[in-house]
C-alpha atoms as a PDB file:
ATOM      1  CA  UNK A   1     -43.483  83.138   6.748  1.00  0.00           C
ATOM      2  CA  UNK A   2     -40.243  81.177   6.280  1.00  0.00           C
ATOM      3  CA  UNK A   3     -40.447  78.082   4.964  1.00  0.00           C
ATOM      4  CA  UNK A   4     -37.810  75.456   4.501  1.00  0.00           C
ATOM      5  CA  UNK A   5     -38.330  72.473   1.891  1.00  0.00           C
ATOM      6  CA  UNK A   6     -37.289  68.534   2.690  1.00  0.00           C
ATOM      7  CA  UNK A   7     -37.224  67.688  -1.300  1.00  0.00           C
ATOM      8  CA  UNK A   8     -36.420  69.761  -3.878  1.00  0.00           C
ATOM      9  CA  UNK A   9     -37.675  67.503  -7.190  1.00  0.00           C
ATOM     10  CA  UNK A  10     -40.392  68.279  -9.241  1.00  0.00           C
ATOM     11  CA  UNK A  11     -42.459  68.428  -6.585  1.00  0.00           C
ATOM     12  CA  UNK A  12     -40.572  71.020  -4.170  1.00  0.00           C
ATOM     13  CA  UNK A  13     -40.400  73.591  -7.201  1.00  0.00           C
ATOM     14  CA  UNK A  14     -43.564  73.891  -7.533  1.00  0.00           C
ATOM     15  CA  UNK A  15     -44.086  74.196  -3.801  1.00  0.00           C
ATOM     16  CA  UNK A  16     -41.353  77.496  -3.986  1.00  0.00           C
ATOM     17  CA  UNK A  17     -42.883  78.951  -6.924  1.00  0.00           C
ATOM     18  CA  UNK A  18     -46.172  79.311  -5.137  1.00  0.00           C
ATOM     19  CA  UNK A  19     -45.171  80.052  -1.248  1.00  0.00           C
ATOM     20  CA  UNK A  20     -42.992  82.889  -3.082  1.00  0.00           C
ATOM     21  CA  UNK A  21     -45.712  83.895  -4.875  1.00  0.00           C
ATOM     22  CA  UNK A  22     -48.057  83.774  -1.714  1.00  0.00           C
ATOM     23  CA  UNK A  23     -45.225  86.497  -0.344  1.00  0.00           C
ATOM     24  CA  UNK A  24     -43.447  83.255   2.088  1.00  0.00           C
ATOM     25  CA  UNK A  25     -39.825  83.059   1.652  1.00  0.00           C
ATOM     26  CA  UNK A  26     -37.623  79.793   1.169  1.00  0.00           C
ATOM     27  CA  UNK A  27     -35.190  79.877   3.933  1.00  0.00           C
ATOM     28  CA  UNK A  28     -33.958  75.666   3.255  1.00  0.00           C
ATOM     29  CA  UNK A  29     -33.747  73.566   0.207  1.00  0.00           C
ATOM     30  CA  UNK A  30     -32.803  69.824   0.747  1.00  0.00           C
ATOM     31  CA  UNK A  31     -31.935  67.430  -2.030  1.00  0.00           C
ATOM     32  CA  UNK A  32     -29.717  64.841  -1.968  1.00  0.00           C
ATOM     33  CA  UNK A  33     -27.026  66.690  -2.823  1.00  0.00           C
ATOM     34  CA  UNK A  34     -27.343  68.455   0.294  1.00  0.00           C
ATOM     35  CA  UNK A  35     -28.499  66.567   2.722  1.00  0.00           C
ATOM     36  CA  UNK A  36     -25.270  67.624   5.338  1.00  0.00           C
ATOM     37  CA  UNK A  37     -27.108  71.138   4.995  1.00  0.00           C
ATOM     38  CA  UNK A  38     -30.585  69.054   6.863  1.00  0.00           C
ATOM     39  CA  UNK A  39     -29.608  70.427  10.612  1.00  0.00           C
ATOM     40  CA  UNK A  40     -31.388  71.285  13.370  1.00  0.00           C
ATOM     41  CA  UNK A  41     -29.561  74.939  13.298  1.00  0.00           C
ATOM     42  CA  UNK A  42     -31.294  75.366  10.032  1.00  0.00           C
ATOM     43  CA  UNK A  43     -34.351  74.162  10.471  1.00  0.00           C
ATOM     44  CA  UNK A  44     -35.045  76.299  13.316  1.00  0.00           C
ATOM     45  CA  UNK A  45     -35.205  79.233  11.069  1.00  0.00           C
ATOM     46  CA  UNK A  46     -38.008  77.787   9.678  1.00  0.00           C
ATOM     47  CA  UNK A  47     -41.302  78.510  10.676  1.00  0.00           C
ATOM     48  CA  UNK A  48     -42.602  75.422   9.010  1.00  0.00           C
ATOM     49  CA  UNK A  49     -41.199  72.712   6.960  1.00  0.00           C
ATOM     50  CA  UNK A  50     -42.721  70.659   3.714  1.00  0.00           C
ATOM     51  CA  UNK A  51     -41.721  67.322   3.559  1.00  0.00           C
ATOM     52  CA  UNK A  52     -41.855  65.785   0.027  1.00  0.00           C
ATOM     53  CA  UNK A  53     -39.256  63.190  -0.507  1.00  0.00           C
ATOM     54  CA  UNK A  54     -39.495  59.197   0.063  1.00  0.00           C
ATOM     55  CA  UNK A  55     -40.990  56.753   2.558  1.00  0.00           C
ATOM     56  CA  UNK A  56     -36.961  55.824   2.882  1.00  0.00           C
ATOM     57  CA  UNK A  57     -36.398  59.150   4.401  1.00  0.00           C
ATOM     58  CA  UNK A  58     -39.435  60.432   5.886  1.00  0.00           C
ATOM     59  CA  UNK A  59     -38.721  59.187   9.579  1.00  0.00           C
ATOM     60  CA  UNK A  60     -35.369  60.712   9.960  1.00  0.00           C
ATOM     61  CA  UNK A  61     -36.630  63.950   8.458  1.00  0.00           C
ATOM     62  CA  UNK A  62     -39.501  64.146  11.360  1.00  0.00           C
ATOM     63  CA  UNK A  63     -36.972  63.750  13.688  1.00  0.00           C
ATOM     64  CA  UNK A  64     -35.053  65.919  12.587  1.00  0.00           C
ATOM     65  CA  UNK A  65     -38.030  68.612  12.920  1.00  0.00           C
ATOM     66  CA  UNK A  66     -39.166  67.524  16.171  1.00  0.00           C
ATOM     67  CA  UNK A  67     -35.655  68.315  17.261  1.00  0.00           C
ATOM     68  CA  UNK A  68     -35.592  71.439  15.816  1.00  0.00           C
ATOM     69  CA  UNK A  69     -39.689  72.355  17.354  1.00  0.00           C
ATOM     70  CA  UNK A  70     -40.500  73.717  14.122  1.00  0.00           C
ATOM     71  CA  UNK A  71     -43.888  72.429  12.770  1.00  0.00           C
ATOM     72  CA  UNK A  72     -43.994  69.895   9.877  1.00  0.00           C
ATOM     73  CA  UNK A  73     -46.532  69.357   6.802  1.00  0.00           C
ATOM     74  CA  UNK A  74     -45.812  66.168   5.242  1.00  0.00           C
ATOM     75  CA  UNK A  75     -47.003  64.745   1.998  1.00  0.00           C
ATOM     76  CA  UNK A  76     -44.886  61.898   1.475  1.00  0.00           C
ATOM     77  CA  UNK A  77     -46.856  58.269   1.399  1.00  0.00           C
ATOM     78  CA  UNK A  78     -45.821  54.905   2.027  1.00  0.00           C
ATOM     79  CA  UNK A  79     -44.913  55.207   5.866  1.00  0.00           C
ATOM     80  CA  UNK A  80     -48.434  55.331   7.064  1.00  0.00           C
ATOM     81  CA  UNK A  81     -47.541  51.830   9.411  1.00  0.00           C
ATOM     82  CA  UNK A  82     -45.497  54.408  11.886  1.00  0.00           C
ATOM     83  CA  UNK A  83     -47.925  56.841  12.460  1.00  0.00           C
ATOM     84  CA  UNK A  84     -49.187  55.376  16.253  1.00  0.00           C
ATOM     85  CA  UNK A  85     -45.517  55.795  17.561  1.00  0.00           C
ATOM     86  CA  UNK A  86     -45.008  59.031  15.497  1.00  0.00           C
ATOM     87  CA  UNK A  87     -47.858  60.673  16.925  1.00  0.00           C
ATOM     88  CA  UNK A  88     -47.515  59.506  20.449  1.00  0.00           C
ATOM     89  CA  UNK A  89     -44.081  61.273  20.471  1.00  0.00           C
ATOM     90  CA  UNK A  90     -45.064  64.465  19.051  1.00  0.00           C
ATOM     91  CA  UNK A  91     -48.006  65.003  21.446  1.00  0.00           C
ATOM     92  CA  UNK A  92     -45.679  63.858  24.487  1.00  0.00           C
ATOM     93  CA  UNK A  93     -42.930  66.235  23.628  1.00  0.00           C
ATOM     94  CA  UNK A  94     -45.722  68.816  22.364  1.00  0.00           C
ATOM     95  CA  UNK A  95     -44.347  68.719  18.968  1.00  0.00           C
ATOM     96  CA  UNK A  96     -46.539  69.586  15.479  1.00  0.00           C
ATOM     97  CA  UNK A  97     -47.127  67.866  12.610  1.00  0.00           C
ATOM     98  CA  UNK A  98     -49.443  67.581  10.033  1.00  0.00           C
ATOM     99  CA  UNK A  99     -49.810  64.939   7.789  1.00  0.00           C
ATOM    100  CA  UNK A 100     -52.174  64.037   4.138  1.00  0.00           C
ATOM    101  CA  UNK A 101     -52.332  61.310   1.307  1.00  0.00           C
ATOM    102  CA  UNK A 102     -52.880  64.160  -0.797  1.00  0.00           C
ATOM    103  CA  UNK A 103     -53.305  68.081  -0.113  1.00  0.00           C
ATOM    104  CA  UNK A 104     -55.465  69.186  -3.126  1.00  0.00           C
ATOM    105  CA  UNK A 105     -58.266  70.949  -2.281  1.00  0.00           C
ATOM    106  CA  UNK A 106     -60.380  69.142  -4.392  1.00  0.00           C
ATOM    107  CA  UNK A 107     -59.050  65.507  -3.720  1.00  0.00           C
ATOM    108  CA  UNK A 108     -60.194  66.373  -0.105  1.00  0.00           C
ATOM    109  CA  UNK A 109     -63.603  67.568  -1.364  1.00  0.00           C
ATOM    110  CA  UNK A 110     -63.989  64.062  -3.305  1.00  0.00           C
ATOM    111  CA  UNK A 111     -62.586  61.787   0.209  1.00  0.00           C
ATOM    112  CA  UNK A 112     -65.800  63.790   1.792  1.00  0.00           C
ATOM    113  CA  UNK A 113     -68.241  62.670  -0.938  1.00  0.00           C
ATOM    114  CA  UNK A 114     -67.046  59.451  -1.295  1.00  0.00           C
ATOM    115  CA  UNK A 115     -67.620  58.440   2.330  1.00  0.00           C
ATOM    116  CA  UNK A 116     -71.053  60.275   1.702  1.00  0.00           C
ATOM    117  CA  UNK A 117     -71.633  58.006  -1.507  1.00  0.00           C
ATOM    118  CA  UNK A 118     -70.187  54.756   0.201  1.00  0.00           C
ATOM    119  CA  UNK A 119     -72.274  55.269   3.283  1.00  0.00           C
ATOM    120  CA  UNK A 120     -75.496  55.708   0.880  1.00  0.00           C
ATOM    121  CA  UNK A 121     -74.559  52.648  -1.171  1.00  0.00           C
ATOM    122  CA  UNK A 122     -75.508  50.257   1.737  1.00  0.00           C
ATOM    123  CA  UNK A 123     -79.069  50.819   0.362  1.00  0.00           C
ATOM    124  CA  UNK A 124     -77.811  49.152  -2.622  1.00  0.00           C
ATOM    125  CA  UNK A 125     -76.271  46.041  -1.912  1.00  0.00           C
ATOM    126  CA  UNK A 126     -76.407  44.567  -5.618  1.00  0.00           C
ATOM    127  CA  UNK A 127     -73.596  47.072  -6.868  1.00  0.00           C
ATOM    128  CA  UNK A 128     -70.138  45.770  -5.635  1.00  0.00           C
ATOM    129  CA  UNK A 129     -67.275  48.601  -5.371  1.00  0.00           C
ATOM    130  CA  UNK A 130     -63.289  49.028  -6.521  1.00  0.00           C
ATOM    131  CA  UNK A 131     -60.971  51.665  -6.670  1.00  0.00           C
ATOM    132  CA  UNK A 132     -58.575  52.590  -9.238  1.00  0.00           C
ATOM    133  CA  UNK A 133     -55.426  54.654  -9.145  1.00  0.00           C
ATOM    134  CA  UNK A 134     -52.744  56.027 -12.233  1.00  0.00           C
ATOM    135  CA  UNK A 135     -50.032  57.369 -11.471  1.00  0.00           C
ATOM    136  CA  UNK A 136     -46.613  58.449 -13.140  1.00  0.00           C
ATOM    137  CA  UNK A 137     -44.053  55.214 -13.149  1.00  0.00           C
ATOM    138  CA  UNK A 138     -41.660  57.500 -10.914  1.00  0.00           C
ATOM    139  CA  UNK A 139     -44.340  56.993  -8.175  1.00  0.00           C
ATOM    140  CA  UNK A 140     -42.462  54.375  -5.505  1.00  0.00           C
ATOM    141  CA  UNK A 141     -45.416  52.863  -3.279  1.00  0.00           C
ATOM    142  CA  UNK A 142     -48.773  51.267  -4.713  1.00  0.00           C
ATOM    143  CA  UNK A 143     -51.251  51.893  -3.852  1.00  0.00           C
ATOM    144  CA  UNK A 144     -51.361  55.305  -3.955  1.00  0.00           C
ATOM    145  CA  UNK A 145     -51.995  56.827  -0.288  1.00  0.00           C
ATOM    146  CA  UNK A 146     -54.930  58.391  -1.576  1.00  0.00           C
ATOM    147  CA  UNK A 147     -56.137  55.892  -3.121  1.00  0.00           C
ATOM    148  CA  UNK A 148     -55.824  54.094   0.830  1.00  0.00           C
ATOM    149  CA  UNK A 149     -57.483  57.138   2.115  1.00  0.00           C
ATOM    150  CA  UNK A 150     -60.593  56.364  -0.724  1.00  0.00           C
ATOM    151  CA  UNK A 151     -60.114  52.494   0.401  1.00  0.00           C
ATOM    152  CA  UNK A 152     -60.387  53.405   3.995  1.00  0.00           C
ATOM    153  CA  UNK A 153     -63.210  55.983   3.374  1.00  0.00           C
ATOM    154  CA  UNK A 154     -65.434  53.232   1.894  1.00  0.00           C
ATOM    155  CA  UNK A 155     -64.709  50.682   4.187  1.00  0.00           C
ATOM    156  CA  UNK A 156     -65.938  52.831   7.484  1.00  0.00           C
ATOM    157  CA  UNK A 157     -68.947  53.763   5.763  1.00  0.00           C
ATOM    158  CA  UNK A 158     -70.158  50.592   3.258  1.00  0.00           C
ATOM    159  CA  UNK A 159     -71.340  47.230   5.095  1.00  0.00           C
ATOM    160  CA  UNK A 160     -69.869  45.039   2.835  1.00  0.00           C
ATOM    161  CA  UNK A 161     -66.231  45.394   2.807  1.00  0.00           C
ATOM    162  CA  UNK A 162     -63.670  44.720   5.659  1.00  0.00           C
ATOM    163  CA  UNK A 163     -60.429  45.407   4.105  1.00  0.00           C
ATOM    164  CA  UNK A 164     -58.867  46.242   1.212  1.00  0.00           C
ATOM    165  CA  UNK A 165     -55.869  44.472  -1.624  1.00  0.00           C
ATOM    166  CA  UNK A 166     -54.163  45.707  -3.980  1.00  0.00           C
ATOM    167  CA  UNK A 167     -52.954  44.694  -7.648  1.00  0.00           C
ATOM    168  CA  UNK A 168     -50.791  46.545  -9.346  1.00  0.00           C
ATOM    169  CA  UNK A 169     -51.555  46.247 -12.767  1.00  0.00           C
ATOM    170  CA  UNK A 170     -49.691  46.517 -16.149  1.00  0.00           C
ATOM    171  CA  UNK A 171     -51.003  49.045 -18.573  1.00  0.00           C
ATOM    172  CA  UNK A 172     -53.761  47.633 -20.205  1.00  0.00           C
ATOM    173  CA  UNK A 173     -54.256  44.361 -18.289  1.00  0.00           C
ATOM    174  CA  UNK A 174     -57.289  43.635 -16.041  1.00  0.00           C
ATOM    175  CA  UNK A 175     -56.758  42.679 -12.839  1.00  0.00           C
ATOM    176  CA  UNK A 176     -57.888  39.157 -11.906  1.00  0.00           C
ATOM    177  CA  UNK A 177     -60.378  38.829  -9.374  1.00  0.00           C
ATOM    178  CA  UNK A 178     -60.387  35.416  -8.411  1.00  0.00           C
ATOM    179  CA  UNK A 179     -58.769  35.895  -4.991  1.00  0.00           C
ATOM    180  CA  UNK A 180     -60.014  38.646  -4.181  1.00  0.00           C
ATOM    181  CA  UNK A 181     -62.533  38.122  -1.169  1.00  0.00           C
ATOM    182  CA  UNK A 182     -66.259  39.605  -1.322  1.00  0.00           C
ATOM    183  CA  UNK A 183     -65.493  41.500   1.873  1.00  0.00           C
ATOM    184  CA  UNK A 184     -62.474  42.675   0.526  1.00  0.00           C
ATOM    185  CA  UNK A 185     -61.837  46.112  -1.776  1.00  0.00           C
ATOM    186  CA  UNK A 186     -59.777  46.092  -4.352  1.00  0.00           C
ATOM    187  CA  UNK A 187     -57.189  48.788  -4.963  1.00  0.00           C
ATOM    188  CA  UNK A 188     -56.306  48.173  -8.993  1.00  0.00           C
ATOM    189  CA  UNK A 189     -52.941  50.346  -9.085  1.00  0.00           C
ATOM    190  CA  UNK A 190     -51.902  51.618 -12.910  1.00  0.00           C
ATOM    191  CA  UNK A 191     -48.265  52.886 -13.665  1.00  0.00           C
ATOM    192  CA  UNK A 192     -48.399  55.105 -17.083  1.00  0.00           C
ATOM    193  CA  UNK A 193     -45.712  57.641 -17.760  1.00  0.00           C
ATOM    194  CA  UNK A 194     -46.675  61.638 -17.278  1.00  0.00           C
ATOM    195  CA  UNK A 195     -49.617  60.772 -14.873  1.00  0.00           C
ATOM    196  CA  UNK A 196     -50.196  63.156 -12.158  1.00  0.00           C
ATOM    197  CA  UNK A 197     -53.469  60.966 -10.439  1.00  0.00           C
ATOM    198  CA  UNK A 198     -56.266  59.686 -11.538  1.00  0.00           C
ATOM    199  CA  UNK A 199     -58.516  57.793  -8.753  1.00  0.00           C
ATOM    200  CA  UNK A 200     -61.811  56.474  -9.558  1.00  0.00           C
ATOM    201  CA  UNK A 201     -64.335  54.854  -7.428  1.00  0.00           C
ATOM    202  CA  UNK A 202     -66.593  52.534  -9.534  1.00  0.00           C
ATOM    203  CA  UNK A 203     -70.088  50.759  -8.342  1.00  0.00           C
ATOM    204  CA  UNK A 204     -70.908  48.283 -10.889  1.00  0.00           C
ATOM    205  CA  UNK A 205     -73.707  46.122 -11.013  1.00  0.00           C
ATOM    206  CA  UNK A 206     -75.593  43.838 -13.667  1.00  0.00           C
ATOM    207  CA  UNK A 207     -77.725  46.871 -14.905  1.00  0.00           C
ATOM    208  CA  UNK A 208     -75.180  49.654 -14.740  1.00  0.00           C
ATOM    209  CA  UNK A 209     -72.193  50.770 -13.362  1.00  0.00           C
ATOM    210  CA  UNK A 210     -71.422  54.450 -11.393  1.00  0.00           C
ATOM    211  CA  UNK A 211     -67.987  55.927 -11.630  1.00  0.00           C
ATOM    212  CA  UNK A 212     -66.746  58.647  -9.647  1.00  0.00           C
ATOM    213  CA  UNK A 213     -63.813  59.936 -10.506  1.00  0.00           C
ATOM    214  CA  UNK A 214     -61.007  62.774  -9.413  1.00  0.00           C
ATOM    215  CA  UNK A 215     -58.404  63.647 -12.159  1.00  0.00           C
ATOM    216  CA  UNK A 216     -55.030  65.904 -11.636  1.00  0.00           C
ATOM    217  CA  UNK A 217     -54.256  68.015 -14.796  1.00  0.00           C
ATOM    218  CA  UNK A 218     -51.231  68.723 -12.771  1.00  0.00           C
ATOM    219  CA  UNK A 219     -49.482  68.907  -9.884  1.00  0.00           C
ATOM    220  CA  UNK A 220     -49.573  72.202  -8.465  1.00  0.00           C
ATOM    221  CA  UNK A 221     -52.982  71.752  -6.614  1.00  0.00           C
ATOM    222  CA  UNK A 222     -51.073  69.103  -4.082  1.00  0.00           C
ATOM    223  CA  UNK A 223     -48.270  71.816  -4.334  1.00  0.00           C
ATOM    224  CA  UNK A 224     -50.986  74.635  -3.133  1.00  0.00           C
ATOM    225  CA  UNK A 225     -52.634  72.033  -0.831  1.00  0.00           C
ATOM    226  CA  UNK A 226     -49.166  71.930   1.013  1.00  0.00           C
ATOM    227  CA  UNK A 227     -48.418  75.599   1.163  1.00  0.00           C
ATOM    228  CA  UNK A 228     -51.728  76.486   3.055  1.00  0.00           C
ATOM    229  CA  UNK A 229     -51.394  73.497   4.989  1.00  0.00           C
ATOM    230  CA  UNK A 230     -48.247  75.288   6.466  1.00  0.00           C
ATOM    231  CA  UNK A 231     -49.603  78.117   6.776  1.00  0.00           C
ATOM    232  CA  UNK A 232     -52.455  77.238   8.708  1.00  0.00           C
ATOM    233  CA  UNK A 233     -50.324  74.608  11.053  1.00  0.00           C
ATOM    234  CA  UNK A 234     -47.131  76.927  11.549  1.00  0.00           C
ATOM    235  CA  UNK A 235     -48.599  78.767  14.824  1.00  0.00           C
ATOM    236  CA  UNK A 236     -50.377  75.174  16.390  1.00  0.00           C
ATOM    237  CA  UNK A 237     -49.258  72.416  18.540  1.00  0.00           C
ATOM    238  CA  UNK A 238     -50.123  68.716  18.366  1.00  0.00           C
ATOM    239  CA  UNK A 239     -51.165  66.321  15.450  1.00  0.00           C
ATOM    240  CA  UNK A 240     -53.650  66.481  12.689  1.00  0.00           C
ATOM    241  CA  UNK A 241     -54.366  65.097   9.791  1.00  0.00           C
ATOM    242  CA  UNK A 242     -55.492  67.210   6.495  1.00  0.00           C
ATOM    243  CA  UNK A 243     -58.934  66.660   7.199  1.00  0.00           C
ATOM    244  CA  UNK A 244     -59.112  69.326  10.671  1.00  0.00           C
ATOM    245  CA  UNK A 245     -57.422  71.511   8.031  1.00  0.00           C
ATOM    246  CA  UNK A 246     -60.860  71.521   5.766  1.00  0.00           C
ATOM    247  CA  UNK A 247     -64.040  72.481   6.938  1.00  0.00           C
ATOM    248  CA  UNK A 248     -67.243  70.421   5.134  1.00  0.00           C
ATOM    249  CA  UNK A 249     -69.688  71.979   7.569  1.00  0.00           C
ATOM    250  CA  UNK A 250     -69.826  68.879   8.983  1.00  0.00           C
END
């Protein structure tokens, strides 16, 4: 399969090192050095396109695509307000795209279980819930999108909160509660130098507390995630998220 790549940083090396190992061949490499390279001429010979860059440049680079009818995996964050309009145009001009806060394999396993675990936790109204999120000080939106994804998988299934905040916190401060709503989740967001992701899901109550937590040695499982996410969208039409890529056996 070709495969052209929309971000070439730490990120998009790792993504070429394993398609070429998975036999795919890079046919496009955009950076910002060569961004008069990003046409539609060249993405067509693409069978799919990654999409790692910024939540600056994310909307011109699905354009670009849809243009071009050549599919799209995208793991950029931070743009998530656009997708109603974004998908109403690719189904109407019967583009693809795929989209995920995060692509590792076994970040998806723990969004499953945690909407599992949130969903059981309305037996036990005495423990209240956060999440917590580290990342690398390079990352450029907080929260995290998979930390919103954990947010949003807690809130669908757990009673007791409507929405979620966010405080983004400095390295080792607590984050002050006092405005923070009973109803309301809060997203504690942690910038630390060489973090990949760590997201943890804590239920504490006056007796104990349960943490359940997901930790990145790295990043090449997003950087896997992505590559099979292409190659199971290249040959599809419409607009999924990472979640009709997995199968739970739900």
């Amino acid at each position: 399969m070709n495969i052209a790549l929309l971000g070439y940083g730490k990120m998009g090396k790792i993504i070429e090192k394993i398609a070429t190992d998975r036999k795919h061949t890079i046919v496009l490499k955009i950076d910002y050095d060569n961004q008069h390279e990003l046409t539609v001429e060249n993405l067509k010979k693409a069978d799919a396109v990654i999409e790692f860059t910024t939540p600056g440049s994310v909307l011109s680079n699905i354009q670009h695509c849809f243009e071009a009818n050549v599919p799209i995996v995208i793991g950029t964050t931070g743009w998530y307000e656009h997708l109603p309009e974004v998908k109403q145009q690719c189904l109407q001009n019967n583009n693809t795209l795929l989209y995920a806060s995060n692509f590792s394999v076994g970040v998806n396993i723990f969004f499953y279980v945690n909407r599992v675990l949130a969903k059981l936790m309305n037996n036990y109204p005495y423990y209240d819930v956060q999440v917590e999120e580290i990342h690398h000080t390079q990352k450029l939106d907080a929260p995290s999108g998979t930390a919103i994804t954990i947010a949003e998988g807690i809130i669908e299934n757990l009673d007791t909160k409507k929405d979620w905040v966010n405080v983004l916190t400095a390295d080792g401060d607590d984050a002050s509660d006092d405005n923070i709503k009973n109803d309301q989740l809060l997203i504690e967001s942690f910038r630390i130098n060489s973090v990949p992701g760590t997201h943890t899901v804590i239920y504490d109550s006056e007796v104990d507390v349960i943490e359940f937590k997901h930790t990145a040695h790295n990043r090449n499982g997003f950087a896997l995630g992505a590559v099979l996410a292409a190659e199971w969208v290249h040959d599809k039409k419409g607009f999924f998220s990472v979640e009709e890529m997995f199968d739970f056996g739900t």
